[in-house]
Protein backbone atom coordinates (compact mmCIF):
# COMPACT_ATOMS: atom_id res chain seq x y z
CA UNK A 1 6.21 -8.55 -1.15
CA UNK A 2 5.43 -8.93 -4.68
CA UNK A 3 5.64 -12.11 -6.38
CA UNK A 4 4.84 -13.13 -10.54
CA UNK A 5 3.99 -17.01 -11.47
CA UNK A 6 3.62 -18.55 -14.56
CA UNK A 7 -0.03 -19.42 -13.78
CA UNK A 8 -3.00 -18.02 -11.46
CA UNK A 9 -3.23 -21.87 -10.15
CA UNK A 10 0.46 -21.75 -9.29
CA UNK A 11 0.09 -18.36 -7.32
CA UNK A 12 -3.07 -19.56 -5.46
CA UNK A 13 -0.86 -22.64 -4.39
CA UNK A 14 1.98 -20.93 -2.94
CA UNK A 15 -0.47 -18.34 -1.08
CA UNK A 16 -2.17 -20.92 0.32
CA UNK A 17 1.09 -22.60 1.36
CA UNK A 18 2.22 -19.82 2.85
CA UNK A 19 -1.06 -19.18 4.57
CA UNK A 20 -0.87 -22.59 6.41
CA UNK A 21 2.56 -22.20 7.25
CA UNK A 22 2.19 -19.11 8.94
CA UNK A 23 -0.76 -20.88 10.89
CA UNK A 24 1.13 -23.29 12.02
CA UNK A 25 4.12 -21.24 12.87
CA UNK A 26 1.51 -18.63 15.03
CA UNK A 27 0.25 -21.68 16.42
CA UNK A 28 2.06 -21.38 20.06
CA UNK A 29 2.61 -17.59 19.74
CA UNK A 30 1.13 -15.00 21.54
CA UNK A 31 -1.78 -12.83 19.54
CA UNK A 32 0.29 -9.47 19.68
CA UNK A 33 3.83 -11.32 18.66
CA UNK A 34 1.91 -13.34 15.37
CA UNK A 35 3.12 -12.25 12.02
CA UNK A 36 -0.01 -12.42 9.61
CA UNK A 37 0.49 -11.96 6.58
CA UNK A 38 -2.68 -10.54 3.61
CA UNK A 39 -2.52 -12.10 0.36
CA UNK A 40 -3.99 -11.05 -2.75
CA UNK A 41 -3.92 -12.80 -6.08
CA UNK A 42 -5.02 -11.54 -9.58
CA UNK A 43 -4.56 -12.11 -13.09
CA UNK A 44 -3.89 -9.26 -15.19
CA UNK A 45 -1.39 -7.57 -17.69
CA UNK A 46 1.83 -6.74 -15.87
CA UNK A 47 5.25 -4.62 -17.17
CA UNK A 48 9.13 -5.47 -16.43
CA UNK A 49 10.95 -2.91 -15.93
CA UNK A 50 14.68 -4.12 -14.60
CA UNK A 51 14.05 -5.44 -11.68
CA UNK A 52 10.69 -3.34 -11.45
CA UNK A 53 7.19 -5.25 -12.21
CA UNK A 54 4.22 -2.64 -12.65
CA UNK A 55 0.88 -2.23 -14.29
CA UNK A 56 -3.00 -2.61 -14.02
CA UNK A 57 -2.54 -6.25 -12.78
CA UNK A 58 0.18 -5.18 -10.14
CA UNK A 59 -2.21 -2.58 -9.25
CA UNK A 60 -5.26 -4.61 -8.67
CA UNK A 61 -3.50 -7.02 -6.79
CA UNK A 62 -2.35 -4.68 -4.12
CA UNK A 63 -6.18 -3.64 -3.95
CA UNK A 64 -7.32 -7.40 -3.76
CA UNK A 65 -4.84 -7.82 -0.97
CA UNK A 66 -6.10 -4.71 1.23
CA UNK A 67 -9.51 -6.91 1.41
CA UNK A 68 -8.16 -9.98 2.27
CA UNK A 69 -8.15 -10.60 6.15
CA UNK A 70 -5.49 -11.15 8.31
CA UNK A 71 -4.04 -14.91 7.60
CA UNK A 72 -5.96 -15.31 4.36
CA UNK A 73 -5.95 -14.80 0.26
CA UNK A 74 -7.81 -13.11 -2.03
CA UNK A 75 -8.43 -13.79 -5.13
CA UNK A 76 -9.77 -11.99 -8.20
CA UNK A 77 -12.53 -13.24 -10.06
CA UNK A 78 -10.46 -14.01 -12.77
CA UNK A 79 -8.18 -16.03 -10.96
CA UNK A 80 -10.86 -17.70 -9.34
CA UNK A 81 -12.14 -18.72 -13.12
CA UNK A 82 -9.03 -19.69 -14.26
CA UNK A 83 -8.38 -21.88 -10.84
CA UNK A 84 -11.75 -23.59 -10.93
CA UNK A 85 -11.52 -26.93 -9.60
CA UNK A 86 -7.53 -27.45 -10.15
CA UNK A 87 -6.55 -26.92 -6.40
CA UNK A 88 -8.62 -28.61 -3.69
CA UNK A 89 -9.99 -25.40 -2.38
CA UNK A 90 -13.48 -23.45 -1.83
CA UNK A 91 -13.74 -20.11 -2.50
CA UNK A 92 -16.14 -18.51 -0.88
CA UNK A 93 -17.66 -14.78 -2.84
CA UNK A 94 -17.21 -12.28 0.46
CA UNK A 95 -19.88 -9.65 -1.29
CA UNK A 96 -20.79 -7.80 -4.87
CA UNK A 97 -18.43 -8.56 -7.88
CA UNK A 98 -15.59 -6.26 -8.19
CA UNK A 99 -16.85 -4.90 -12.16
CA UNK A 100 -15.85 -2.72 -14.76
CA UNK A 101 -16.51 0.34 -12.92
CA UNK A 102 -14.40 -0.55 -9.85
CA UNK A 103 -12.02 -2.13 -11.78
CA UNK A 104 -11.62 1.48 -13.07
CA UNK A 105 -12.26 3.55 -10.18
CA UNK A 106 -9.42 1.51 -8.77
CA UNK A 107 -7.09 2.07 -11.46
CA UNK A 108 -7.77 5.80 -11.81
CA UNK A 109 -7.24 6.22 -8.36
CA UNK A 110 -3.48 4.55 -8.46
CA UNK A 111 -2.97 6.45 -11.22
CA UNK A 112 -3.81 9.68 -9.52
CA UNK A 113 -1.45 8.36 -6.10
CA UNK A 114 1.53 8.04 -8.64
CA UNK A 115 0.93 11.21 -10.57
CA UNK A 116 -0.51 10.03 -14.14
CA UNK A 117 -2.90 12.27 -14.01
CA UNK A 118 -3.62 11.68 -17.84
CA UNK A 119 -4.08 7.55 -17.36
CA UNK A 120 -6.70 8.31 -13.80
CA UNK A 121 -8.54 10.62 -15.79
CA UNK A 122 -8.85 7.99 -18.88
CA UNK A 123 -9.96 5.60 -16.66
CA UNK A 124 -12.40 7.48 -14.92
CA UNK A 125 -14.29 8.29 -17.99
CA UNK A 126 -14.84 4.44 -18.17
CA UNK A 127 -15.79 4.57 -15.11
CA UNK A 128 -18.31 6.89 -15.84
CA UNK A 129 -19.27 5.51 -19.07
CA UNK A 130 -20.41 2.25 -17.36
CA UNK A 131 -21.73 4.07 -13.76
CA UNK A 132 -23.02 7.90 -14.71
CA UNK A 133 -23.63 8.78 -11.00
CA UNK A 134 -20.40 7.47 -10.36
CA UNK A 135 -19.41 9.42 -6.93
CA UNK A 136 -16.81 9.91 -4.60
CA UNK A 137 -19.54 9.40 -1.78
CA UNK A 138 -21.11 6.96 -3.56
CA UNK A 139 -18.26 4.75 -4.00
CA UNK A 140 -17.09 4.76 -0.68
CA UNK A 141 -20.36 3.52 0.72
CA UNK A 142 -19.24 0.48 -1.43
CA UNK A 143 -15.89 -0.15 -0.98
CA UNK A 144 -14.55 -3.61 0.66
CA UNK A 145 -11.59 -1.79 2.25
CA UNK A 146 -11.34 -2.96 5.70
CA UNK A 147 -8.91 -0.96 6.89
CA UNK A 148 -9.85 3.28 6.67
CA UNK A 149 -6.43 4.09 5.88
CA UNK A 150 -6.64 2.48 2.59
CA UNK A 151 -10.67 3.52 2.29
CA UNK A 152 -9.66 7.37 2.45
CA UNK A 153 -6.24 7.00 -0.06
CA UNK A 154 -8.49 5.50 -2.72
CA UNK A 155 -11.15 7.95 -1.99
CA UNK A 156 -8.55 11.08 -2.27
CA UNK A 157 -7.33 9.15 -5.20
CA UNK A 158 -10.53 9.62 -6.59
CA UNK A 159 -11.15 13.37 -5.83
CA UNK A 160 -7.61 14.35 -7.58
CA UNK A 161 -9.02 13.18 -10.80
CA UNK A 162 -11.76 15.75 -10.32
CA UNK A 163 -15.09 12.99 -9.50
CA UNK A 164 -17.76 14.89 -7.95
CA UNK A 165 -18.24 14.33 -4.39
């Protein structure tokens, strides 16, 4: 499901809503009948297309969302900013910074999953502009994916656009 608010503090509401209502809906269910649902929240530049919504921000979000766990949000670091102390939440920093490089590793590698081979390879020379011994191996050492279906499409992602292993 994809979802667009008018505000990052709005969007970390609802998911949190959503999050507690699912608790308490699992509450008296059996583990292997629960519905849990991953969220992932970001703040970036987004295109409407009809009733299509696309672009970078779309894109990270679905990345941000393959980290969260099961039951829980995920946030950006930019919507985290922009939150700050508006909501009465803690978040808590699960591991290194998603930066620049990732940030384009990530979108080269949806870019390369969709076809635009012309965008991945545009953002992969950022990539490597920022991290030289950027690496296909190297990368995936790094990643937060937990689940290894989602590890290995980013990393083939990755090797369309040519990166060296």
């Amino acid at each position: 499901m994809l979802v667009e608010f008018p505000s990052a503090v709005n969007a970390v509401a609802c998911a949190v809503e959503i999050q507690c209502r699912m608790g308490e809906r699992n509450r008296d269910v059996p583990q292997d009948q629960r519905i849990e649902f991953r969220i992932g929240v970001n703040l970036g530049n987004i295109i409407f297309e009809d009733i299509d919504i696309f672009g970078d921000g779309v894109n990270v979000a679905a990345r941000i969302e393959s980290i969260a766990k099961p039951g829980g949000v995920s946030v950006s670091g930019s919507v985290r900013d922009n939150v700050g102390n508006r909501l009465d939440l803690a978040f808590e920093d699960t591991g290194e910074p998603i930066g620049l490089p990732f940030y384009h590793a990530h979108i080269s590698a949806c870019h390369a999953e969709l076809g635009h081979m012309e965008e991945a390879q545009a953002h992969t020379e950022l990539a490597l502009k920022v991290t030289p011994n950027f690496s296909v191996r190297a990368w995936g050492k790094r990643l937060p994916y937990k689940s290894g279906a989602d590890l290995q499409r980013f990393l083939d992602g990755l090797r369309k656009v040519g990166l060296p292993e």
